[in-house]
PDB file of N, CA and C in Angstrom:
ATOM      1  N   UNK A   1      -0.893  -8.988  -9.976  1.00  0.00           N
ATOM      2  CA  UNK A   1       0.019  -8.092  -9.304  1.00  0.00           C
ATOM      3  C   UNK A   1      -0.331  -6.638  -9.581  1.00  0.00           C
ATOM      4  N   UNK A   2      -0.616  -6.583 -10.632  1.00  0.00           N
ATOM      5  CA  UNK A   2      -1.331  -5.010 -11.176  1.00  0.00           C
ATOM      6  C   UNK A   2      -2.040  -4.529 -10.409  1.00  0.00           C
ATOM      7  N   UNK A   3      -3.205  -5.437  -9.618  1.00  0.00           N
ATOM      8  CA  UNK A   3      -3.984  -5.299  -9.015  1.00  0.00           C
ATOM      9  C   UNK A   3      -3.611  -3.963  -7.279  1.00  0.00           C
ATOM     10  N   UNK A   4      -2.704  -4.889  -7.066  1.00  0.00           N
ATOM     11  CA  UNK A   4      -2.092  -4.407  -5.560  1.00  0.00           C
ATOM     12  C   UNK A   4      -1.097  -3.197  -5.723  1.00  0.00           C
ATOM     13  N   UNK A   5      -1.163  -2.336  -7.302  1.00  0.00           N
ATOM     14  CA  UNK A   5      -0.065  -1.057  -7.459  1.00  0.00           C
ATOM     15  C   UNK A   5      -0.506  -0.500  -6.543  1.00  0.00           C
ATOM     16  N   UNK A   6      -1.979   0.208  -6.857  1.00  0.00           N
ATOM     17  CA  UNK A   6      -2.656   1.205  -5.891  1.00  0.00           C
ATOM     18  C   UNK A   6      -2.030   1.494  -4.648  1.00  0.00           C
ATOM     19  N   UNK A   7      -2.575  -0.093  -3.722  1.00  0.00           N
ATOM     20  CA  UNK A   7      -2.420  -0.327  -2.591  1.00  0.00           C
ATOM     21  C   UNK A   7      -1.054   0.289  -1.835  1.00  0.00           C
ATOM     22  N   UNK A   8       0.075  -0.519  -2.786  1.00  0.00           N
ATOM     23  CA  UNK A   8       1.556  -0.044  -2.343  1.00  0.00           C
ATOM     24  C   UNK A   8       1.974   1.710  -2.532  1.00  0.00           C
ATOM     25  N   UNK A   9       1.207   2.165  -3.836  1.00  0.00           N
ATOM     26  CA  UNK A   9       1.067   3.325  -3.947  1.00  0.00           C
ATOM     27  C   UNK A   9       1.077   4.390  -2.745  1.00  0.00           C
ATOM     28  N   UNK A  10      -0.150   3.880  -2.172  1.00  0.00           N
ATOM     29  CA  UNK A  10      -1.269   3.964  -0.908  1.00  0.00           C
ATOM     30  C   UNK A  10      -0.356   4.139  -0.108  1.00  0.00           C
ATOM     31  N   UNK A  11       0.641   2.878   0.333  1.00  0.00           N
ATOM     32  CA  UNK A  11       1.189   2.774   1.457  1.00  0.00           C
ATOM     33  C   UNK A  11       2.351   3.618   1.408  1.00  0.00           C
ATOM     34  N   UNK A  12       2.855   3.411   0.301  1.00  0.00           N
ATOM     35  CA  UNK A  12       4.910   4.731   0.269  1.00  0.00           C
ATOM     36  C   UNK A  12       4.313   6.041   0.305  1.00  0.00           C
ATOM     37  N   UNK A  13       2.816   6.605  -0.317  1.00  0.00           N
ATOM     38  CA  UNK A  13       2.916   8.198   0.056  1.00  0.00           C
ATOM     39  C   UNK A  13       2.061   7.979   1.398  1.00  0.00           C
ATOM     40  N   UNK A  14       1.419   7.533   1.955  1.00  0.00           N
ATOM     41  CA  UNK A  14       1.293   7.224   2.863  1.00  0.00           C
ATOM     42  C   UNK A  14       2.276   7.307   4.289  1.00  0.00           C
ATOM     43  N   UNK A  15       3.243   6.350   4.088  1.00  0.00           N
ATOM     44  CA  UNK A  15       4.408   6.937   5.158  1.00  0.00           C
ATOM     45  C   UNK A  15       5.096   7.994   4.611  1.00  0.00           C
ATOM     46  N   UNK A  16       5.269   8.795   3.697  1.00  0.00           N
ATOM     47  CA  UNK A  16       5.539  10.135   3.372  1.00  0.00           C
ATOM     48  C   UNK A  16       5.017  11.374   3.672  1.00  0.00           C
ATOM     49  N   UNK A  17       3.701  10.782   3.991  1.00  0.00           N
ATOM     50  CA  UNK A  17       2.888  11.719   4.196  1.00  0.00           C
ATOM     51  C   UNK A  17       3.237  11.825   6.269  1.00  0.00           C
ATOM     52  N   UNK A  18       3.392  10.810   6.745  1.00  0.00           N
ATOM     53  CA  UNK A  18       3.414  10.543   7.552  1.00  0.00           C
ATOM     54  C   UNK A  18       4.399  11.643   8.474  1.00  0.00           C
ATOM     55  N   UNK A  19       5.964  11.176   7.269  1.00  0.00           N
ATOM     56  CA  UNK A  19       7.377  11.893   7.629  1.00  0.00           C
ATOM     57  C   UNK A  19       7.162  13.049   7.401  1.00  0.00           C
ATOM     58  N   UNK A  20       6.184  13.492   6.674  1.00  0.00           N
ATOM     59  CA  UNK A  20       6.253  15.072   6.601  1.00  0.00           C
ATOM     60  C   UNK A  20       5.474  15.510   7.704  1.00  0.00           C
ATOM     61  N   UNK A  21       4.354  15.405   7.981  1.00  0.00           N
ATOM     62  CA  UNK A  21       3.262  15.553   9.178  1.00  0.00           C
ATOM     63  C   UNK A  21       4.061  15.413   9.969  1.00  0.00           C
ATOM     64  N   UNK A  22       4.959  14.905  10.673  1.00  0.00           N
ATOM     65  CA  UNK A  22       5.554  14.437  11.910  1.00  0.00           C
ATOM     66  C   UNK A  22       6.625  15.549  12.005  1.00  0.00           C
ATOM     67  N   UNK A  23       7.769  15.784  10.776  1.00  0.00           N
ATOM     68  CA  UNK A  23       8.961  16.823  10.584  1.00  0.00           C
ATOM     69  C   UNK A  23       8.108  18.111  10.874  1.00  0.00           C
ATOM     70  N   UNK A  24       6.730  18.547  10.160  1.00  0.00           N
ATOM     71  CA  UNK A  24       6.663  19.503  10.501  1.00  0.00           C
ATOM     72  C   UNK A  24       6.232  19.715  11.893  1.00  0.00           C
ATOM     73  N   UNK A  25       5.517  18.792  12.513  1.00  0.00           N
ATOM     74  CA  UNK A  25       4.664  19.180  13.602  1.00  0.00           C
ATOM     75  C   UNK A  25       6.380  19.198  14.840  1.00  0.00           C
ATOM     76  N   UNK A  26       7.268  19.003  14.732  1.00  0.00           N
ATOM     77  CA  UNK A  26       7.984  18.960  15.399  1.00  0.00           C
ATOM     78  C   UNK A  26       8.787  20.338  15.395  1.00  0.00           C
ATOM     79  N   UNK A  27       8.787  20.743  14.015  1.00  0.00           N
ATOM     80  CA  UNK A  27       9.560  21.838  13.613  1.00  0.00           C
ATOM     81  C   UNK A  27       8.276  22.870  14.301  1.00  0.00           C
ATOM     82  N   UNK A  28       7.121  22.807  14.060  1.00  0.00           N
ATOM     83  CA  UNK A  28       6.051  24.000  14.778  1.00  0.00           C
ATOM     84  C   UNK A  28       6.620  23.766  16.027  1.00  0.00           C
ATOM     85  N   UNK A  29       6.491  22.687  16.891  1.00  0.00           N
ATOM     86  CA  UNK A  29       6.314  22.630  18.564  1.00  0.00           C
ATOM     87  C   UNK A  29       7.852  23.174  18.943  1.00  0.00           C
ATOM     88  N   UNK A  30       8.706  23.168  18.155  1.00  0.00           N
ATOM     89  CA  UNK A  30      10.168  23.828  18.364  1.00  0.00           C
ATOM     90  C   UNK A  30      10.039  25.171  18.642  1.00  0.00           C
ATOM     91  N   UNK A  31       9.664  25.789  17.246  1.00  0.00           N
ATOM     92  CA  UNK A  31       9.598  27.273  17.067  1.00  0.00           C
ATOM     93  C   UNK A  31       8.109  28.272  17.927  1.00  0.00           C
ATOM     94  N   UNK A  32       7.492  27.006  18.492  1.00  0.00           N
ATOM     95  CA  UNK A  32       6.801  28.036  19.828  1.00  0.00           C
ATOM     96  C   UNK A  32       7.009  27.878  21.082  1.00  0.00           C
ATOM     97  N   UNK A  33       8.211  26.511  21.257  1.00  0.00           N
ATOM     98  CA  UNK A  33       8.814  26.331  22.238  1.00  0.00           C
ATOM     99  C   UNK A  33       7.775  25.679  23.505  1.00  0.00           C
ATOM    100  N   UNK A  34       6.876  24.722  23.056  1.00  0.00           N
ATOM    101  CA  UNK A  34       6.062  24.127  23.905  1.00  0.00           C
ATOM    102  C   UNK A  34       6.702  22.700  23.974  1.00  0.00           C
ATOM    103  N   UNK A  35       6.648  22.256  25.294  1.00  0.00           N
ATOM    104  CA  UNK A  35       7.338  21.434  25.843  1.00  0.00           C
ATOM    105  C   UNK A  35       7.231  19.547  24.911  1.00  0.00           C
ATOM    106  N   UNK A  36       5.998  19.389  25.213  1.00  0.00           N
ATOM    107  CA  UNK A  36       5.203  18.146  24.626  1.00  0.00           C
ATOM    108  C   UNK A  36       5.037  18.168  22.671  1.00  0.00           C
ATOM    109  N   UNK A  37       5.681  17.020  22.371  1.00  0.00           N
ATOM    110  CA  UNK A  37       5.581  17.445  21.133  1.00  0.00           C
ATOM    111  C   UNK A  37       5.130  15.850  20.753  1.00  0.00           C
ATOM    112  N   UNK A  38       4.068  15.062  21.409  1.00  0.00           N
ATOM    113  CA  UNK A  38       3.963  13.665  21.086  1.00  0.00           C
ATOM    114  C   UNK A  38       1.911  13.783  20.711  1.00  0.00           C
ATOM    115  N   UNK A  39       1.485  14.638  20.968  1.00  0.00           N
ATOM    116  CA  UNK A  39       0.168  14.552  19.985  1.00  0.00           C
ATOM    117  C   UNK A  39      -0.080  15.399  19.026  1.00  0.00           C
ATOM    118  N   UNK A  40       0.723  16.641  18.792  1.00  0.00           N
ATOM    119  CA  UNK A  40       1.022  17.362  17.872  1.00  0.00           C
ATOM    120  C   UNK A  40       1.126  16.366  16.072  1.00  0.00           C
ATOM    121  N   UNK A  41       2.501  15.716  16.742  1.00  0.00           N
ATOM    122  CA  UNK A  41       3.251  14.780  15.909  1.00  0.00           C
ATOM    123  C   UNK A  41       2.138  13.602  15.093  1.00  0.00           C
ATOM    124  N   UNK A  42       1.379  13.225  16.448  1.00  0.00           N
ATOM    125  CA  UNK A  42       0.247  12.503  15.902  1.00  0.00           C
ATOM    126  C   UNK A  42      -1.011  12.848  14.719  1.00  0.00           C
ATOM    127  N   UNK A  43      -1.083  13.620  15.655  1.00  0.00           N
ATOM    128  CA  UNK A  43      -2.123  14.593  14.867  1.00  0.00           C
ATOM    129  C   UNK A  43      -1.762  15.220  13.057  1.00  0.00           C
ATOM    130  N   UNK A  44      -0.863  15.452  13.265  1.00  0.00           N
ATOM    131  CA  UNK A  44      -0.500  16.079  11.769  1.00  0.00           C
ATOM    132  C   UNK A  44      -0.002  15.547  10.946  1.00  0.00           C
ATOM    133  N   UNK A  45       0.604  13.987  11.484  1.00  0.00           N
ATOM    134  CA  UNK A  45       1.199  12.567  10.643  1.00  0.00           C
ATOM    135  C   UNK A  45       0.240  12.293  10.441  1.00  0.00           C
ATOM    136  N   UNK A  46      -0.769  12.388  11.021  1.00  0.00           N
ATOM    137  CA  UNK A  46      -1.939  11.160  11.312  1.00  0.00           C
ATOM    138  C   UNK A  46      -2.821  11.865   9.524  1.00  0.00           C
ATOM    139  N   UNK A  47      -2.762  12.703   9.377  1.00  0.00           N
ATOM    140  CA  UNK A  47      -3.949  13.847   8.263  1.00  0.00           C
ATOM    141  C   UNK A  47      -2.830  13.744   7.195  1.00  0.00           C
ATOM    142  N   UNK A  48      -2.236  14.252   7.273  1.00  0.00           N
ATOM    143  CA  UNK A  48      -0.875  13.530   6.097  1.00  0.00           C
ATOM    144  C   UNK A  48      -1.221  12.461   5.392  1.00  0.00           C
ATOM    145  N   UNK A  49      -0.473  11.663   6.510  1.00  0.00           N
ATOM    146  CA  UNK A  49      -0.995  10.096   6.090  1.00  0.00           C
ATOM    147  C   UNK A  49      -2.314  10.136   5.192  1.00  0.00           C
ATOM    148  N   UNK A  50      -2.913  10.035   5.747  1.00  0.00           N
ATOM    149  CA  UNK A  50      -4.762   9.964   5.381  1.00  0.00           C
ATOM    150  C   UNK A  50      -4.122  10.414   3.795  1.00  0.00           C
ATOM    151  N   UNK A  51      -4.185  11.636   3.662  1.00  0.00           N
ATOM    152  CA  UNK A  51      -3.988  12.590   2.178  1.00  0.00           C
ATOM    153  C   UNK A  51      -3.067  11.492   1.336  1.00  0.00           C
ATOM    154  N   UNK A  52      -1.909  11.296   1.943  1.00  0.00           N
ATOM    155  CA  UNK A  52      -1.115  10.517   0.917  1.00  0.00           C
ATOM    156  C   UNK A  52      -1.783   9.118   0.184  1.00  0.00           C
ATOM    157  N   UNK A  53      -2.413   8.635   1.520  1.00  0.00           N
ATOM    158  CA  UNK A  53      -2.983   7.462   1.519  1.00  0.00           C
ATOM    159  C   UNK A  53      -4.143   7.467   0.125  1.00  0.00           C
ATOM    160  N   UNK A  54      -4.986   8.801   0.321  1.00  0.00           N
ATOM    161  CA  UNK A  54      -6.097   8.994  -0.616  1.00  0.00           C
ATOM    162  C   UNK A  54      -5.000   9.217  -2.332  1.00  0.00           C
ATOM    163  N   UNK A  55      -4.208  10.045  -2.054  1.00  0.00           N
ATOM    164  CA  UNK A  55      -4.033  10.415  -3.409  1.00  0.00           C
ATOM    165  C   UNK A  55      -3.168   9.277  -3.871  1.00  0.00           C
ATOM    166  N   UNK A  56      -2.585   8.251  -3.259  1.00  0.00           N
ATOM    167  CA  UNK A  56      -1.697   7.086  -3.957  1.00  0.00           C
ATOM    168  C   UNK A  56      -3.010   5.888  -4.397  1.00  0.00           C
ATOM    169  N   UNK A  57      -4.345   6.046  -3.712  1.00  0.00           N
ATOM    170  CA  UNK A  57      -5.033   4.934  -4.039  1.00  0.00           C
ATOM    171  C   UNK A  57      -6.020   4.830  -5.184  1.00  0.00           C
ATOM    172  N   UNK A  58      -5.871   6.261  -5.653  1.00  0.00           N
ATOM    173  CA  UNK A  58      -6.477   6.749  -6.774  1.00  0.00           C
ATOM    174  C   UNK A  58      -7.087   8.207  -6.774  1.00  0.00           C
ATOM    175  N   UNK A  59      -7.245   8.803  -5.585  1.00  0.00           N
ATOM    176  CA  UNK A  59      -7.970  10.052  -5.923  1.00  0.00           C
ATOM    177  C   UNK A  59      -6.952  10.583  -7.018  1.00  0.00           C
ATOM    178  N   UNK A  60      -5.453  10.655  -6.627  1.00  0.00           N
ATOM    179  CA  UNK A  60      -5.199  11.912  -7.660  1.00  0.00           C
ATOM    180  C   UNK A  60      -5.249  11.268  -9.194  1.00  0.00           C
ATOM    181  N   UNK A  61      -5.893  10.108  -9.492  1.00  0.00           N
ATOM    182  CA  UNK A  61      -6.025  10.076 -10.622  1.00  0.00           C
ATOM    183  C   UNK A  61      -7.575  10.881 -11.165  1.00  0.00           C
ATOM    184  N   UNK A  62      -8.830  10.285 -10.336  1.00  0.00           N
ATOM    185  CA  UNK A  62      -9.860  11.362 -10.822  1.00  0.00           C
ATOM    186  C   UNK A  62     -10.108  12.607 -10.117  1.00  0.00           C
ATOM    187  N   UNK A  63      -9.277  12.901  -9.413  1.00  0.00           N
ATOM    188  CA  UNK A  63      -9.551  14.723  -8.769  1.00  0.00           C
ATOM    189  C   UNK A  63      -8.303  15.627  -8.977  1.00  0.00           C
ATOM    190  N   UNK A  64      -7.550  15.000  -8.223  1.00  0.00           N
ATOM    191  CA  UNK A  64      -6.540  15.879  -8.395  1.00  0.00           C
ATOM    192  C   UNK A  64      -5.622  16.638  -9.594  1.00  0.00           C
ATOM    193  N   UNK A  65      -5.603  15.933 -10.500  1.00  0.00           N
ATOM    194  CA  UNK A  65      -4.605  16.208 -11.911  1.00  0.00           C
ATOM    195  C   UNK A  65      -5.758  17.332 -12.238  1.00  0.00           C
ATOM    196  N   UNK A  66      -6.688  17.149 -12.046  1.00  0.00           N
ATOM    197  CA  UNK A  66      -7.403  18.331 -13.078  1.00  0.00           C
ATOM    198  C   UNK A  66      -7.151  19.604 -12.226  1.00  0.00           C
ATOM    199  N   UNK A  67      -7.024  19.797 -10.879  1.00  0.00           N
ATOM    200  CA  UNK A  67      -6.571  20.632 -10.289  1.00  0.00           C
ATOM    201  C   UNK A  67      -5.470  21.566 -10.759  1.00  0.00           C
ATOM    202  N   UNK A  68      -4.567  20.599 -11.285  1.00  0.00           N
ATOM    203  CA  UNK A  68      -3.210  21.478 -11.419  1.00  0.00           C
ATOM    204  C   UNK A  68      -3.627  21.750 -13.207  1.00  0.00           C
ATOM    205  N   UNK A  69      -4.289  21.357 -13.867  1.00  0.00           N
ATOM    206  CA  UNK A  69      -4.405  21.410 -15.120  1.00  0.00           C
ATOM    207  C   UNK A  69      -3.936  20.140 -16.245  1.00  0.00           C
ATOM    208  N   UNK A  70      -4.185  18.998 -15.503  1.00  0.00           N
ATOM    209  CA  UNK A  70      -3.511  17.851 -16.552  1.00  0.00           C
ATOM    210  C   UNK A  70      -5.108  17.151 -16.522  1.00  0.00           C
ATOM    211  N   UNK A  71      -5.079  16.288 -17.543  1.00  0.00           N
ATOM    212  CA  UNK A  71      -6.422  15.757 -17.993  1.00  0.00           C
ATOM    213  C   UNK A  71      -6.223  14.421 -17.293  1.00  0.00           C
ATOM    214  N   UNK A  72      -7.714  13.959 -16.880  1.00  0.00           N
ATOM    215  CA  UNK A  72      -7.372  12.672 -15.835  1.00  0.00           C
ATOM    216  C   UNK A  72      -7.823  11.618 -16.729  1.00  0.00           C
ATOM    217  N   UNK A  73      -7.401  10.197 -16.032  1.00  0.00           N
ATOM    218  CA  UNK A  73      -7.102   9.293 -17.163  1.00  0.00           C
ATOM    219  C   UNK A  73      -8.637   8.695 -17.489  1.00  0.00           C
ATOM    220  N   UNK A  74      -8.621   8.033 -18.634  1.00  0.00           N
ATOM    221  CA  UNK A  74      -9.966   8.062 -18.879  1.00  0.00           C
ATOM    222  C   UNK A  74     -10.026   6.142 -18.368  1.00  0.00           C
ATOM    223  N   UNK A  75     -11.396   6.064 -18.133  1.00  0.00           N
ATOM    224  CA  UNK A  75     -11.532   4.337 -17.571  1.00  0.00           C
ATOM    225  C   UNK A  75     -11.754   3.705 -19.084  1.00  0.00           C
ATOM    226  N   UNK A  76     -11.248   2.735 -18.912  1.00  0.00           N
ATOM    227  CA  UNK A  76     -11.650   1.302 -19.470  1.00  0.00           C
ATOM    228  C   UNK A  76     -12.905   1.110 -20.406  1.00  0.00           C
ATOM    229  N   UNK A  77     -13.204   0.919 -21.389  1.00  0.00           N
ATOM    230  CA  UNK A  77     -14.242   0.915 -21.801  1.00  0.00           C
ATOM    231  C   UNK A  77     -15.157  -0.414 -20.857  1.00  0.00           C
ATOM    232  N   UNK A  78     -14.342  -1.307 -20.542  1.00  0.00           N
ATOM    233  CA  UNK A  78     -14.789  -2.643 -19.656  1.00  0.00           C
ATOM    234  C   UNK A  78     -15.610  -2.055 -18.213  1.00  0.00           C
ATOM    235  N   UNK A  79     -14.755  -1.060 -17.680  1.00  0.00           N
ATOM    236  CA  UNK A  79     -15.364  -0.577 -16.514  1.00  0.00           C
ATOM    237  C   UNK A  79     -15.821   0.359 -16.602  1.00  0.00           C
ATOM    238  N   UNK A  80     -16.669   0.352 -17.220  1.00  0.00           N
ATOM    239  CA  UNK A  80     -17.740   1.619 -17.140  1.00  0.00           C
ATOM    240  C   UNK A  80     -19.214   1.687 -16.521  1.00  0.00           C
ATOM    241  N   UNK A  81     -20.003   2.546 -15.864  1.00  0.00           N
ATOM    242  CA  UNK A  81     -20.519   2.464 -14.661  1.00  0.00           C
ATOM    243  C   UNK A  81     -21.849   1.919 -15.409  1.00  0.00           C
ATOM    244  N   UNK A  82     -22.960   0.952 -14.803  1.00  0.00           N
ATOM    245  CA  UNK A  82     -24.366   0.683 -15.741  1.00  0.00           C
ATOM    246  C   UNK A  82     -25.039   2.245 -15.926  1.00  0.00           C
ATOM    247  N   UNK A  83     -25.783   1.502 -17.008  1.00  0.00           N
ATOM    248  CA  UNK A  83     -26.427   3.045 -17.532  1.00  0.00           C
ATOM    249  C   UNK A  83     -27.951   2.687 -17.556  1.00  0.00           C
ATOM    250  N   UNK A  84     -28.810   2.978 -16.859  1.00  0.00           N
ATOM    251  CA  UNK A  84     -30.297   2.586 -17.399  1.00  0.00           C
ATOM    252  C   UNK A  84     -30.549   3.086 -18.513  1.00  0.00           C
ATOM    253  N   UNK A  85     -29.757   3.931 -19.657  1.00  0.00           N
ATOM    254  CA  UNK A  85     -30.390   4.140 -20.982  1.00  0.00           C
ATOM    255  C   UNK A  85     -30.030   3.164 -21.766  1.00  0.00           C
ATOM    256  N   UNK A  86     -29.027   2.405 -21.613  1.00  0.00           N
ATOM    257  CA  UNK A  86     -28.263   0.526 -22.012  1.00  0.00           C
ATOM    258  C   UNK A  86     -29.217  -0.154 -21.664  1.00  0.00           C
ATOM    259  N   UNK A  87     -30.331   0.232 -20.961  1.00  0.00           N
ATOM    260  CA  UNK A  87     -31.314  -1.127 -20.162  1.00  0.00           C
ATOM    261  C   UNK A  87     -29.963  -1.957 -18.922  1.00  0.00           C
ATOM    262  N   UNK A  88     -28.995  -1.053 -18.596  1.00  0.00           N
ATOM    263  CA  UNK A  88     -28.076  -1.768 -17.390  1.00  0.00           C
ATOM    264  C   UNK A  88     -28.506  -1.039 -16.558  1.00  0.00           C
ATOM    265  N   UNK A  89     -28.183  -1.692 -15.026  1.00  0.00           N
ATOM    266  CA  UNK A  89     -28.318  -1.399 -13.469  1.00  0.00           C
ATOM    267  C   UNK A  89     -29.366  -1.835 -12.394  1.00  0.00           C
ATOM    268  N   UNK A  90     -30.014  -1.177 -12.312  1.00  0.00           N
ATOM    269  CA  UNK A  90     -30.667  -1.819 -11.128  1.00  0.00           C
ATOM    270  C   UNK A  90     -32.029  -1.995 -11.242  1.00  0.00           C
ATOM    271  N   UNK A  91     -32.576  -2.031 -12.708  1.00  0.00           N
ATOM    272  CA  UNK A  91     -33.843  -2.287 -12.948  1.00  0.00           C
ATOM    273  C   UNK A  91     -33.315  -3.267 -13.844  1.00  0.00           C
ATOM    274  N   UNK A  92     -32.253  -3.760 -14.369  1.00  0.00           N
ATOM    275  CA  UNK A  92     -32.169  -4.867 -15.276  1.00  0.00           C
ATOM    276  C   UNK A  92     -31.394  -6.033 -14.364  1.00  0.00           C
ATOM    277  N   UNK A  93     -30.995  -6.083 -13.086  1.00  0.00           N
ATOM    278  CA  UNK A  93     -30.357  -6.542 -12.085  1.00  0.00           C
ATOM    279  C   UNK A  93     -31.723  -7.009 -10.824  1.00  0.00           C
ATOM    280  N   UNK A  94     -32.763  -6.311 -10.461  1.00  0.00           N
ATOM    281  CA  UNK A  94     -33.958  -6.125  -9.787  1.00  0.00           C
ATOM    282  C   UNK A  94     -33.015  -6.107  -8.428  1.00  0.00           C
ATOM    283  N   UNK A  95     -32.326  -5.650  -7.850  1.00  0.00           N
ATOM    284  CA  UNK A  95     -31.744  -5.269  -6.755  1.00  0.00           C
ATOM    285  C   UNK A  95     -31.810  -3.680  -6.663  1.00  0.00           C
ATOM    286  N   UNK A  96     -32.057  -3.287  -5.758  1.00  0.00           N
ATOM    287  CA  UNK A  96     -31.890  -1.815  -5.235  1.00  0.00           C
ATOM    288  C   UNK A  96     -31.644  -1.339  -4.195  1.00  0.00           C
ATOM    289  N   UNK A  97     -31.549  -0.204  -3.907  1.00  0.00           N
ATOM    290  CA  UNK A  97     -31.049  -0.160  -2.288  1.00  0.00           C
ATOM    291  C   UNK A  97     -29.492  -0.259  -2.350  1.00  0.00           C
ATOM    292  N   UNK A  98     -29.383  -0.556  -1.086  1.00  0.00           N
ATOM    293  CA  UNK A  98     -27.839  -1.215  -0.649  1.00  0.00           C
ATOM    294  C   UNK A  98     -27.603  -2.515  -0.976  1.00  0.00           C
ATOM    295  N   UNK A  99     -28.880  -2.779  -1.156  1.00  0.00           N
ATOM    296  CA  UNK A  99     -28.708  -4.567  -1.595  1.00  0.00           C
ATOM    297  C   UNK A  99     -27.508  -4.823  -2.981  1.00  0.00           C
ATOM    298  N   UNK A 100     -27.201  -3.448  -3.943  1.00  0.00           N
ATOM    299  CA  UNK A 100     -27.052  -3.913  -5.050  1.00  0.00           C
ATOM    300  C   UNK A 100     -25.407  -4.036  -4.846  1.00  0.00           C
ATOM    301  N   UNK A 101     -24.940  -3.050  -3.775  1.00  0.00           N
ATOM    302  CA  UNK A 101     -23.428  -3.428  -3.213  1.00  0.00           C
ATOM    303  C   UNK A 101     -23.539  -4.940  -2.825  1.00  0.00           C
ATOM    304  N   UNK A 102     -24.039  -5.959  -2.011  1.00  0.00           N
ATOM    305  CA  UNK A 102     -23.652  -6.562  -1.675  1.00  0.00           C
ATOM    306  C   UNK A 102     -23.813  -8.100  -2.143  1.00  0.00           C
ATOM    307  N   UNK A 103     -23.836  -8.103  -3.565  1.00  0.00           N
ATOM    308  CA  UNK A 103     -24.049  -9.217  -4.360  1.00  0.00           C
ATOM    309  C   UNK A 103     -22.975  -9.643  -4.834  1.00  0.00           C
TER     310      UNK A 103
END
């Protein structure tokens, strides 16, 4: 279940991101008084979204916090990336390329 936090993460700022993109693009198309306010709405939910989507699925754990000044969380000693100075990755694996994603 741990597994799928992200995801749900993902999805609630996600439609938040959504409600805000949409409130504002409605509140702009008000205050210049243009008639059509249905790709506006799209358009600026739509990039919202996206953002919320990125920062609930993990970016704001390795980009963002350091932005505002908080230290980002450190990984797992388990998941840590191969190192060819370990003799790990893709000369101790003999895959390279794109090949080494899809094993």
């Amino acid at each position: 279940m741990a597994a799928l936090f992200p995801i749900l993460r993902g999805l609630i700022l996600a439609g938040l991101g959504l409600g805000i993109g949409a409130g504002l693009a409605v509140l702009f198309t008000n205050l210049t008084g243009r008639p059509s306010i249905k790709e506006p709405v799209i358009a600026l939910g739509y990039v919202l979204a996206l953002i919320g989507w990125l920062m609930g699925v993990g970016m704001w754990d390795a980009w963002a916090k350091e932005w505002f000044g908080a230290s980002k969380r450190q990984p797992s000693p388990g998941l840590r990336p191969p190192s060819p100075l370990r003799g790990e990755g893709i000369s101790a694996h003999g895959v390279g390329g794109v090949g080494r994603f899809f094993r």
